[in-house]
Protein backbone atom coordinates (compact mmCIF):
# COMPACT_ATOMS: atom_id res chain seq x y z
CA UNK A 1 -18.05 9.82 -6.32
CA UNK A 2 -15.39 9.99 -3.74
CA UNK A 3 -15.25 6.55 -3.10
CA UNK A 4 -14.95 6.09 -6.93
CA UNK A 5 -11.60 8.58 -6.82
CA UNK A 6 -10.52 7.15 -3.70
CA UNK A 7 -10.56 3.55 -5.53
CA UNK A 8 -9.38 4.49 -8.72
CA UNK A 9 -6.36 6.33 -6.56
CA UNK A 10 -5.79 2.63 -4.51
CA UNK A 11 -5.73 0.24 -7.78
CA UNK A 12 -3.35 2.75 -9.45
CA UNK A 13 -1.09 2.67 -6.53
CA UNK A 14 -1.28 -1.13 -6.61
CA UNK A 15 -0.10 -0.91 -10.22
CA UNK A 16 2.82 1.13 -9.10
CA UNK A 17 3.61 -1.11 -6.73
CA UNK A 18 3.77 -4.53 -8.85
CA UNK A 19 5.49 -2.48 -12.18
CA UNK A 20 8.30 -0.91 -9.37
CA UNK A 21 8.67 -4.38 -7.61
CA UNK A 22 9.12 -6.52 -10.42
CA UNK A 23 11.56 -4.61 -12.40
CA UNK A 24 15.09 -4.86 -12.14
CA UNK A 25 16.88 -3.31 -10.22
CA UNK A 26 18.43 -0.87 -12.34
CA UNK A 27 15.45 0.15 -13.82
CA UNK A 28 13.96 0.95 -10.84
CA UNK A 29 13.47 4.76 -9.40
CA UNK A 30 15.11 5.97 -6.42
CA UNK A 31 14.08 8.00 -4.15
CA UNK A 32 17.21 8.72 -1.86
CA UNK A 33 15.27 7.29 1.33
CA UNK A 34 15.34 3.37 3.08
CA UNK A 35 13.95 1.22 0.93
CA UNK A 36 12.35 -0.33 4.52
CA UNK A 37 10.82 3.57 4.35
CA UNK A 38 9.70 3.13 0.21
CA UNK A 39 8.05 0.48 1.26
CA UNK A 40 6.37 1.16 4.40
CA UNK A 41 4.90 4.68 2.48
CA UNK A 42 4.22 3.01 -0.88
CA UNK A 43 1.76 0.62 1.06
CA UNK A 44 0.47 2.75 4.02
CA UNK A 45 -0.38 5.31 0.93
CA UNK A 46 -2.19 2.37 -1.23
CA UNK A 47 -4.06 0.91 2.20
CA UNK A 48 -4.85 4.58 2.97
CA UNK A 49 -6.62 4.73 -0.40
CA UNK A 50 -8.36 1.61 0.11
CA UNK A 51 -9.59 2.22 3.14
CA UNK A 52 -11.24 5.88 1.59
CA UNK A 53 -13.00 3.61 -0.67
CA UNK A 54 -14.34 0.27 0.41
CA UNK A 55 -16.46 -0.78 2.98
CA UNK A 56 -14.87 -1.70 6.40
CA UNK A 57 -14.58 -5.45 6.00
CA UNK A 58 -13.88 -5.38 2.05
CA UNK A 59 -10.98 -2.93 3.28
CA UNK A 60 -10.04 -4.83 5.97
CA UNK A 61 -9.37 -8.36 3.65
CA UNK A 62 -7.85 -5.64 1.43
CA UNK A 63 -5.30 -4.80 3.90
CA UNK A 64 -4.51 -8.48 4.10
CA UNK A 65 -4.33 -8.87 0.48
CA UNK A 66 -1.60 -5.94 0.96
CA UNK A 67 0.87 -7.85 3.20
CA UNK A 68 0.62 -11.44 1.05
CA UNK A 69 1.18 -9.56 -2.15
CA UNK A 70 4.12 -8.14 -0.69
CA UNK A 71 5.40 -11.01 0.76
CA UNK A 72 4.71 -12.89 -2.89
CA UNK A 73 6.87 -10.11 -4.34
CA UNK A 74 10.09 -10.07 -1.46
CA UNK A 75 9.87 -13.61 -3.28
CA UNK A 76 9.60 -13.08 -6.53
CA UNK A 77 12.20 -10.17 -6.15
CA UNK A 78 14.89 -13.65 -5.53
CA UNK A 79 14.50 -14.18 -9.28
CA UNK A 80 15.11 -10.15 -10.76
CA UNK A 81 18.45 -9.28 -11.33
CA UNK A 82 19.62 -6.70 -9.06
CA UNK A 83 16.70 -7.55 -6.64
CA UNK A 84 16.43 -9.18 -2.81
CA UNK A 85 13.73 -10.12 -1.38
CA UNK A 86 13.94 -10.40 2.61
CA UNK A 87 12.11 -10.31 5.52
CA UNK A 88 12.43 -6.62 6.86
CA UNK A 89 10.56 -5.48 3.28
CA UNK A 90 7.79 -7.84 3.86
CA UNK A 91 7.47 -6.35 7.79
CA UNK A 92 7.60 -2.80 6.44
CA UNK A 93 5.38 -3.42 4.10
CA UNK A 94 2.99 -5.18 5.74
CA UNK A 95 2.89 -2.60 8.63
CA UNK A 96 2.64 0.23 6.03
CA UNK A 97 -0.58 -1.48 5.00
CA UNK A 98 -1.86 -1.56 8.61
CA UNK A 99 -1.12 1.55 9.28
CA UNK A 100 -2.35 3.37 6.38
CA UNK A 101 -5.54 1.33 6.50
CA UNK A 102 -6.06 2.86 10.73
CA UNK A 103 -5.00 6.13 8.79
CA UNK A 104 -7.97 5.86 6.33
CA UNK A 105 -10.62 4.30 8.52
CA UNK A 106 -9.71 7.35 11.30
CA UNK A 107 -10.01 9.73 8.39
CA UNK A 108 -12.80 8.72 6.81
CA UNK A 109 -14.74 8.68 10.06
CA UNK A 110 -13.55 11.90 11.12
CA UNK A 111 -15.26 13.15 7.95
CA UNK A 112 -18.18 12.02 8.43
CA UNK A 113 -18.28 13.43 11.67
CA UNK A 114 -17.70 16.77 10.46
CA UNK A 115 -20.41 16.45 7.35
CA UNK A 116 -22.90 15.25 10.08
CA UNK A 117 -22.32 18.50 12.46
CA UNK A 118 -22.23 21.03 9.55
C-alpha cells in the first residue's frame, strides 16, 4: 500500500512537471524562488517519490528517465512563448533527480531498519 501512495504521489508530480513546463510562460505559477531552485525541488521531490515506490534498479532507470525528460523539455521550452530552455535548468534538474532519488533510497532503508528493530 505504501508503495502504491508513494507511486501514485511520483506520476502526479511528473504530471506537474510536464503541464508547468510546457505552458507559457505567463501562464505559469511563480513561486518567488530561482527557477534553478523550482527545478532542482520539483525533481528531487518527484525522484524522492519514485524512489519510495519502485524497486532499486526500476528507480534507478527512473532517475535517468528524470534528467532526459528534462533535458527534452529545456528544449522544447525554445518553442513556448515566454520560455528558455538552457543548460543550468537541465543541470538543476537533473541533480534534483539524483539527489532526491539518494534522499528516497536513504529513507526508505532507514525505515526498514526501524520496522525490523521494533
Amino acid at each position: 500500500m505504501f508503495e502504491n501512495i508513494a507511486r501514485a504521489f511520483a506520476i502526479a508530480c511528473t504530471i506537474a512537471i510536464l503541464y508547468l513546463s510546457l505552458v507559457p510562460g505567463e501562464l505559469r505559477p511563480q513561486s518567488g524562488a530561482s527557477g534553478h531552485f523550482e527545478h532542482f525541488m520539483a525533481y528531487a521531490g518527484t525522484a524522492f517519490f519514485y524512489a519510495l515506490g519502485t524497486q532499486l534498479r526500476q528507480g534507478m532507470f527512473l532517475v535517468l528517465a528524470l534528467a532526459l525528460l528534462s533535458g527534452l523539455l529545456e528544449i522544447a521550452q525554445l518553442y513556448i512563448p515566454n520560455r528558455t530552455g538552457e543548460w543550468p535548468g537541465f543541470a538543476a534538474s537533473s541533480l534534483g533527480a539524483f539527489v532526491g532519488f539518494v534522499a528516497g533510497t536513504f529513507a526508505l532503508h532507514k525505515r526498514a531498519r526501524i520496522w525490523r528493530k521494533g
